[in-house]
Protein backbone atom coordinates (compact mmCIF):
# COMPACT_ATOMS: atom_id res chain seq x y z
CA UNK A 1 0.00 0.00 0.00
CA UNK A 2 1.22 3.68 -0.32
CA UNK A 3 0.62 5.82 2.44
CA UNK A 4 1.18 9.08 2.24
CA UNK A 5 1.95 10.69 5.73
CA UNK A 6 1.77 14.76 6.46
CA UNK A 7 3.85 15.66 9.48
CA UNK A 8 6.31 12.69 8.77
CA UNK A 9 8.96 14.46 10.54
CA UNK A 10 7.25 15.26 13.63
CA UNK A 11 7.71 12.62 16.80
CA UNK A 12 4.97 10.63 16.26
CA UNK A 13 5.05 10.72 12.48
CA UNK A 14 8.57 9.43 12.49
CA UNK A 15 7.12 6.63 14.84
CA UNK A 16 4.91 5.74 12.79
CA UNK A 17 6.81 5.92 9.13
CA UNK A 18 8.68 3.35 10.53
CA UNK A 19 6.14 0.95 11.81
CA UNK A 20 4.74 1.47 7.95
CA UNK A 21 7.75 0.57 6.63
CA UNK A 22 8.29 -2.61 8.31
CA UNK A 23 4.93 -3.85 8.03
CA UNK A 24 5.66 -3.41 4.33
CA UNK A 25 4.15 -0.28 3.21
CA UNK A 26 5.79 2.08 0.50
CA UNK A 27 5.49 5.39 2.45
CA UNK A 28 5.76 9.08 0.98
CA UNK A 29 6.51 11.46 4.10
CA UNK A 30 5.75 15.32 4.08
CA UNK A 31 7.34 17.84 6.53
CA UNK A 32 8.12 21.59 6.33
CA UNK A 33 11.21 21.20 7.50
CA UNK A 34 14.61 19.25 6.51
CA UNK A 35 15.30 16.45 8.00
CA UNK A 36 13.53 13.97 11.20
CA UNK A 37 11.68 11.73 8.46
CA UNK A 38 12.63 8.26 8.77
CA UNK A 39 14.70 7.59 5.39
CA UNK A 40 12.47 4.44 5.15
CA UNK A 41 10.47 7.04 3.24
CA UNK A 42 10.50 9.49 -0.34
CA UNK A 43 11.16 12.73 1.34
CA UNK A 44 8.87 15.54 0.46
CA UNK A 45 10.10 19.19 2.39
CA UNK A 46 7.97 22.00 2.03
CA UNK A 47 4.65 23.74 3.06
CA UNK A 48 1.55 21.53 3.03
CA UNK A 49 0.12 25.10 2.32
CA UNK A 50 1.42 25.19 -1.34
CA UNK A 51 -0.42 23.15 -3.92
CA UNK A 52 3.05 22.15 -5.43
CA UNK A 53 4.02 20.29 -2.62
CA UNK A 54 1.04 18.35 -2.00
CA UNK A 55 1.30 17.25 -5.75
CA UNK A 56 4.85 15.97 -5.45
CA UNK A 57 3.41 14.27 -2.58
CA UNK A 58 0.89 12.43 -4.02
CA UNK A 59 2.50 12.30 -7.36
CA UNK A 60 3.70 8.34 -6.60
CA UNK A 61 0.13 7.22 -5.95
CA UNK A 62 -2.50 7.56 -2.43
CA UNK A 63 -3.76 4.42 -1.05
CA UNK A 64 -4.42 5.53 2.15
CA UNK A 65 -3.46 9.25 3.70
CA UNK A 66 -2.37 9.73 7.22
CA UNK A 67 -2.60 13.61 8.12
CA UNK A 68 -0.95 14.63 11.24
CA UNK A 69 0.52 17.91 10.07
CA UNK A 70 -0.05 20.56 12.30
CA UNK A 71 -0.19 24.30 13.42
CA UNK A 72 0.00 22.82 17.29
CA UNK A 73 -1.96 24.87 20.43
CA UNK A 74 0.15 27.35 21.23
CA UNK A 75 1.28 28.70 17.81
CA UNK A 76 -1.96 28.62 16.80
CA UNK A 77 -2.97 30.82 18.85
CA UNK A 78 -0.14 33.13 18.32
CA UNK A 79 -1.10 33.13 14.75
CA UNK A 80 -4.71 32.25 14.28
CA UNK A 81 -3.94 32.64 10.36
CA UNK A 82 -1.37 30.68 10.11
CA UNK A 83 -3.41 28.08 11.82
CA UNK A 84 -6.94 28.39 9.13
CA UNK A 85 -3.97 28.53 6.11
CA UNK A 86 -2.53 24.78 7.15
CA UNK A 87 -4.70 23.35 9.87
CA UNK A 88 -8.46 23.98 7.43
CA UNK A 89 -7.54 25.87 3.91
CA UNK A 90 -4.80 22.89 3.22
CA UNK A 91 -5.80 20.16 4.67
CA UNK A 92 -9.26 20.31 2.98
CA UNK A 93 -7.46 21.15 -0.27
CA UNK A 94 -5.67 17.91 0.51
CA UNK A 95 -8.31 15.83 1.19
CA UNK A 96 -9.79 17.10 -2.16
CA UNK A 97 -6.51 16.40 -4.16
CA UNK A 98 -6.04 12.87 -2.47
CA UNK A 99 -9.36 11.54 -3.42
CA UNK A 100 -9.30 12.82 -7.25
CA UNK A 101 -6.44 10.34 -7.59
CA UNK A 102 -8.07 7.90 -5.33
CA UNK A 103 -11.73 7.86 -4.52
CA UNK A 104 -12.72 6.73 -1.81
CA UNK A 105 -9.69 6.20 -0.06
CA UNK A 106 -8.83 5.57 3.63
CA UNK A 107 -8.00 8.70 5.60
CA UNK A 108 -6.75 9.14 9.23
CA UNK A 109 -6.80 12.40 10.44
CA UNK A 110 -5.05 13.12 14.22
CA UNK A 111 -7.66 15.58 16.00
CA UNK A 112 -7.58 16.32 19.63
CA UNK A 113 -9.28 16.21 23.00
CA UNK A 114 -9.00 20.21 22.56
CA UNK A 115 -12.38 19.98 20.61
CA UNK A 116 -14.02 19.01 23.62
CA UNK A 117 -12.85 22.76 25.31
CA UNK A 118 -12.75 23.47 29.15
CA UNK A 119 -14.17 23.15 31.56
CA UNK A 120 -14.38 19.65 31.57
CA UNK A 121 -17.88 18.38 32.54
CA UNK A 122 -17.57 15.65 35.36
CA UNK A 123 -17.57 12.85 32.93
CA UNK A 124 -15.87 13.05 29.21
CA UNK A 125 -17.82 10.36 26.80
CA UNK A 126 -18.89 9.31 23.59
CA UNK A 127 -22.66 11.86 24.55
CA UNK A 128 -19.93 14.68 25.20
CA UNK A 129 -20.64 17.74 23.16
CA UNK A 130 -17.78 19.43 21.13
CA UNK A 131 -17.50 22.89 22.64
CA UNK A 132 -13.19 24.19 21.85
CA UNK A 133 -12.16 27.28 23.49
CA UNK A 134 -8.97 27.42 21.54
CA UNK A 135 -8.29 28.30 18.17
CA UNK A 136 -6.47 24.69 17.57
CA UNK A 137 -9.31 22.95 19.17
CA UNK A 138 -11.96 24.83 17.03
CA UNK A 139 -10.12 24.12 13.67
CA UNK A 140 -10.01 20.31 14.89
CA UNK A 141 -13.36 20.35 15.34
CA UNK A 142 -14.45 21.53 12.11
CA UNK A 143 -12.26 19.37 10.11
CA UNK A 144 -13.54 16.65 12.20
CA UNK A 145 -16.96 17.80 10.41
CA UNK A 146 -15.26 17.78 6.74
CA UNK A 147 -14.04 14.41 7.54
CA UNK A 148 -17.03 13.38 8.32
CA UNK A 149 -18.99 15.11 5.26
CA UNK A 150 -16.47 13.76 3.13
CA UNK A 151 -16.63 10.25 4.03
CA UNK A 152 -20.80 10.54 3.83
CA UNK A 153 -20.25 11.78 0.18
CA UNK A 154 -17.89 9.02 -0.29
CA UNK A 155 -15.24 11.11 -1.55
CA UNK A 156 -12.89 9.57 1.20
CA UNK A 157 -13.45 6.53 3.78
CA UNK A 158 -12.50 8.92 6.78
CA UNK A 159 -11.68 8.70 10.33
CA UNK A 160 -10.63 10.93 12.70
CA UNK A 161 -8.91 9.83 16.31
CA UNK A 162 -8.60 12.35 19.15
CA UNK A 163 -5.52 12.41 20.98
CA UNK A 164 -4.52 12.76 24.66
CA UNK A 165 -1.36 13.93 26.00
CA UNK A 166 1.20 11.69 23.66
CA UNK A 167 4.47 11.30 25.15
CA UNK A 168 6.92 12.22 25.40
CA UNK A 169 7.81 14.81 22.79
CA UNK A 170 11.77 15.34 21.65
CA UNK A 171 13.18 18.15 23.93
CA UNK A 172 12.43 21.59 22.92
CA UNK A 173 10.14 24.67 21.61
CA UNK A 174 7.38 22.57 20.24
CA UNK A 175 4.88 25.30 20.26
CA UNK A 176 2.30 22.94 22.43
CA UNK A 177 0.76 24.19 25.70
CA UNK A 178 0.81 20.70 26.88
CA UNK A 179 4.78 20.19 26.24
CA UNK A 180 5.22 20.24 30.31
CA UNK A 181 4.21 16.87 30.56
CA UNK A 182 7.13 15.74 28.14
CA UNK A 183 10.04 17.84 29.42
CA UNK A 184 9.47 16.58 32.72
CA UNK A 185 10.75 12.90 30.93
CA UNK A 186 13.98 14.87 29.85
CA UNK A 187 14.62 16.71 33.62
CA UNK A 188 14.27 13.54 35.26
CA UNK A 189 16.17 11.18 32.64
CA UNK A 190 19.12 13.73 32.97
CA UNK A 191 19.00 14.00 36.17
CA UNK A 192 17.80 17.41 36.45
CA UNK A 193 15.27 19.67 38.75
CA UNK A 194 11.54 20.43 37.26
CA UNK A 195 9.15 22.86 38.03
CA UNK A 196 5.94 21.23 37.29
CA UNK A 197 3.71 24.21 35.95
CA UNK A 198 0.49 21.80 37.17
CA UNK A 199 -0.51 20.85 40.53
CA UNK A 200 0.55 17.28 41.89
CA UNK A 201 -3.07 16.08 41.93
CA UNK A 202 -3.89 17.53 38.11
CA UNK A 203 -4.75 14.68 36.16
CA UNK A 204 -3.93 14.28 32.31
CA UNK A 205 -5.47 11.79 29.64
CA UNK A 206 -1.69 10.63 28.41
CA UNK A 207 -0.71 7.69 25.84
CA UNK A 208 2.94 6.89 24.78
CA UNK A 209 3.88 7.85 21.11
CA UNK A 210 4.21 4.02 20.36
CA UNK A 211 0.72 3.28 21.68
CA UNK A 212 -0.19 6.38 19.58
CA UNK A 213 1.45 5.05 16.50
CA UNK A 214 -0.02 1.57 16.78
CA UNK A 215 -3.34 2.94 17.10
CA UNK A 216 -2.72 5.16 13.67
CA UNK A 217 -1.56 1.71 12.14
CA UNK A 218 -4.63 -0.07 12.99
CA UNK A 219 -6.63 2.58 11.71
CA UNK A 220 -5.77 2.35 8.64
CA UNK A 221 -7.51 -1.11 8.17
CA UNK A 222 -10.49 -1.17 10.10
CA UNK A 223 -13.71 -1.97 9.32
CA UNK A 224 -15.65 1.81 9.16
CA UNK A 225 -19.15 0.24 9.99
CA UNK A 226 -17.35 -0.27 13.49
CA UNK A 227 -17.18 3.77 13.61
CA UNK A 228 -19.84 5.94 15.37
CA UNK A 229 -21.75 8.46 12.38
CA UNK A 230 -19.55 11.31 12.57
CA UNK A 231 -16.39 8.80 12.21
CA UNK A 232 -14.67 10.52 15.00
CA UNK A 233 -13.90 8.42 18.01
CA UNK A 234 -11.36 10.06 21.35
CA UNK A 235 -8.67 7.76 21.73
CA UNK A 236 -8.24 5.24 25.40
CA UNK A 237 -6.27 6.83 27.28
CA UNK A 238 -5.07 6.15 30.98
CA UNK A 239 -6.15 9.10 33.41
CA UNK A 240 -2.64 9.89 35.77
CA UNK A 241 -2.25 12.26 38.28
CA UNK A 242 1.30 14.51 37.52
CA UNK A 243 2.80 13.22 41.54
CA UNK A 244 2.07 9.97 40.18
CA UNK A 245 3.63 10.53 36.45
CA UNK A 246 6.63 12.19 38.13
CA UNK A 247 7.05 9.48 40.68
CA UNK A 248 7.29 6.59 38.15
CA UNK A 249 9.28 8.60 35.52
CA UNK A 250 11.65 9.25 38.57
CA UNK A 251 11.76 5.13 39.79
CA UNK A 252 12.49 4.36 36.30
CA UNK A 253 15.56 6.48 35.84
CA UNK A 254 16.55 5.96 39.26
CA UNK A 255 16.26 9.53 40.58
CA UNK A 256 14.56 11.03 43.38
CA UNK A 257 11.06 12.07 42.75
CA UNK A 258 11.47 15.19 44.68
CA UNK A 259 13.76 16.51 41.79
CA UNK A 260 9.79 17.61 40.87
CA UNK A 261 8.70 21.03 42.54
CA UNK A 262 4.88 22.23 41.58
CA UNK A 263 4.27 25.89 40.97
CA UNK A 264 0.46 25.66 39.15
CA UNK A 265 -0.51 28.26 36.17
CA UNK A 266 -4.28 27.98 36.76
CA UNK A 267 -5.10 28.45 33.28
CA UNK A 268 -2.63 26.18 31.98
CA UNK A 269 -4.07 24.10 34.73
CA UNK A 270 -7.51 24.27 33.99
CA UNK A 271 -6.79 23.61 30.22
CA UNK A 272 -4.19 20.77 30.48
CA UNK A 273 -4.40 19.07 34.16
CA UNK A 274 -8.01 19.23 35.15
CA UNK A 275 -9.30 15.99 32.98
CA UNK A 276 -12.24 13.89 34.28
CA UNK A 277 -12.93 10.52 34.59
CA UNK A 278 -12.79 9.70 30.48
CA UNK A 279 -14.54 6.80 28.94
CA UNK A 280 -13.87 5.71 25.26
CA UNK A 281 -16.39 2.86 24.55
CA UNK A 282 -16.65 3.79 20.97
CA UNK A 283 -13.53 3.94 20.45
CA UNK A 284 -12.83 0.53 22.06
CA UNK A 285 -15.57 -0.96 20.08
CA UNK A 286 -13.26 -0.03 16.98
CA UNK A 287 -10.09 -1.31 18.44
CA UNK A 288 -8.13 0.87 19.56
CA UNK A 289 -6.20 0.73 23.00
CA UNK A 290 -4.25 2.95 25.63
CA UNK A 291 -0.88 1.33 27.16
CA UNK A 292 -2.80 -0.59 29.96
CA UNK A 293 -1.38 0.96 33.11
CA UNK A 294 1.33 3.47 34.12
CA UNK A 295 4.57 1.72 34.10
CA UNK A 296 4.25 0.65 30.52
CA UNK A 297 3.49 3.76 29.21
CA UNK A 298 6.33 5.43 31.35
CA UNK A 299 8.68 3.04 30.19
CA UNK A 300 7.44 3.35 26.95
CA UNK A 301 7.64 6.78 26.75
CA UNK A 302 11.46 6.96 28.17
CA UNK A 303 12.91 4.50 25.41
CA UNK A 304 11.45 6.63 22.94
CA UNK A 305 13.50 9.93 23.91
């Protein structure tokens, strides 16, 4: 099969380029910058935002298109622009382009639990209405909607997976809100002191960026009449407390967990740790997984970075 994948050079797209390529898959990966895609894959550099570049990207052929390029949370709201140019006016262009060469063809599209906005409610399921306060989490949302449109048409065979907290990110500006969680792997690996800009007790929806990848791979496969009507489902994911995180990140490097000091931003806080209980039946129904418990995905996580 060849899968094209957008954001092939980011940490989960280079995850998953290579699971692609050993499970035998001839894999076109797109990135706007040089370098960080697996060489398992043809190369395409450049901005998903010019029509050129998509071409030469889908110029070898689309079975199936993987689209994790992103303008990420915090950049987008630095630039809302920039974020309607590549994270709506492109991608939909994409989706568009993809299917005249392919009909009908599978599409996985990386959304986020930022459609679902904050506050929280008390309970986060299936019934949960979409309701983003940020301008990442809004453009999500409505290309959830195109997705969805798309794949009623049957222009594509869409399906769009909401991520958690995937960790841990390569150290870094990454331009995501959420990064905390990740450099806190890097502190304690090395060693270091971290100021935790949550509270101990905030809780986080968080799945490693293998568990991540695997769930992208399976994905591409399944059966679509397992998929709720608006083909979005919000991926499993285990709900941990930061003490906790930081406590087993710390065991498993063999550091002392009070290497962690907590100094809470309340809105970071109230966007980032303040999850609820979560439950992901639909999404469960379809296959897809979290890591099982906290010491896998910490471990996980740490042999990734």
């Amino acid at each position: 099969m060849n899968v094209v994948v957008t954001g092939a050079g980011g940490f989960v797209g280079r995850e998953l380029v290579n699971l692609l390529a050993g499970a035998g898959h001839a894999v076109t990966g797109i990135d706007h910058a040089k370098g960080g895609i697996p060489q398992v894959a043809r190369v395409v550099t450049g901005d998903l935002g010019d029509r050129a570049v998509r071409a030469e990207a889908l110029g070898r052929g689309c079975d199936a298109l993987i689209h994790l390029a992103t303008v990420p949370g915090g950049a987008a709201e630095g630039d809302p622009a920039a974020s309607r140019r590549i994270n709506v006016e492109a991608m939909y262009d994409l989706l568009l382009e993809a299917a005249a060469l392919n009909g009908g063809l599978r599409v996985v599209f990386a959304s986020s639990i930022a459609v679902f906005g904050d506050p929280l409610p008390p309970l986060v399921d299936d019934a949960t209405p979409l309701s983003p306060k940020m301008i990442y989490g809004g453009h999500k949302a409505m290309m959830e909607d195109v997705i969805a449109m798309f794949s009623n048409r049957g222009t594509i065979d869409g399906v769009s997976v909401r991520l958690p907290g995937i960790l841990a990110r390569p150290k870094g500006p990454s331009g995501m809100k959420s990064a905390f969680m990740s450099d806190m792997f890097h502190a304690l690996k090395a060693g270091e002191t971290f100021t935790c800009p949550v509270s101990a007790h905030g809780r986080i929806w968080a799945q490693s960026v293998r568990q991540c990848a695997h769930n992208f791979m399976h994905a591409l496969d399944l059966d679509a009449s397992l998929l709720p009507p608006t083909r979005a489902v919000t991926l499993p994911a285990l709900r941990i407390a930061m003490g906790d995180l930081a406590a087993e990140i710390a065991s498993q490097c063999g550091v002392a967990a009070d290497l962690v000091s907590y100094m809470p931003d309340a809105a970071l806080e109230a966007a980032f740790a303040a999850q609820p209980p979560l439950a992901t039946p639909a999404a469960e129904h379809a296959g897809f997984a979290h890591d099982g418990d906290l010491a896998t995905l910490v471990s996980s996580a740490l042999a990734t970075i």
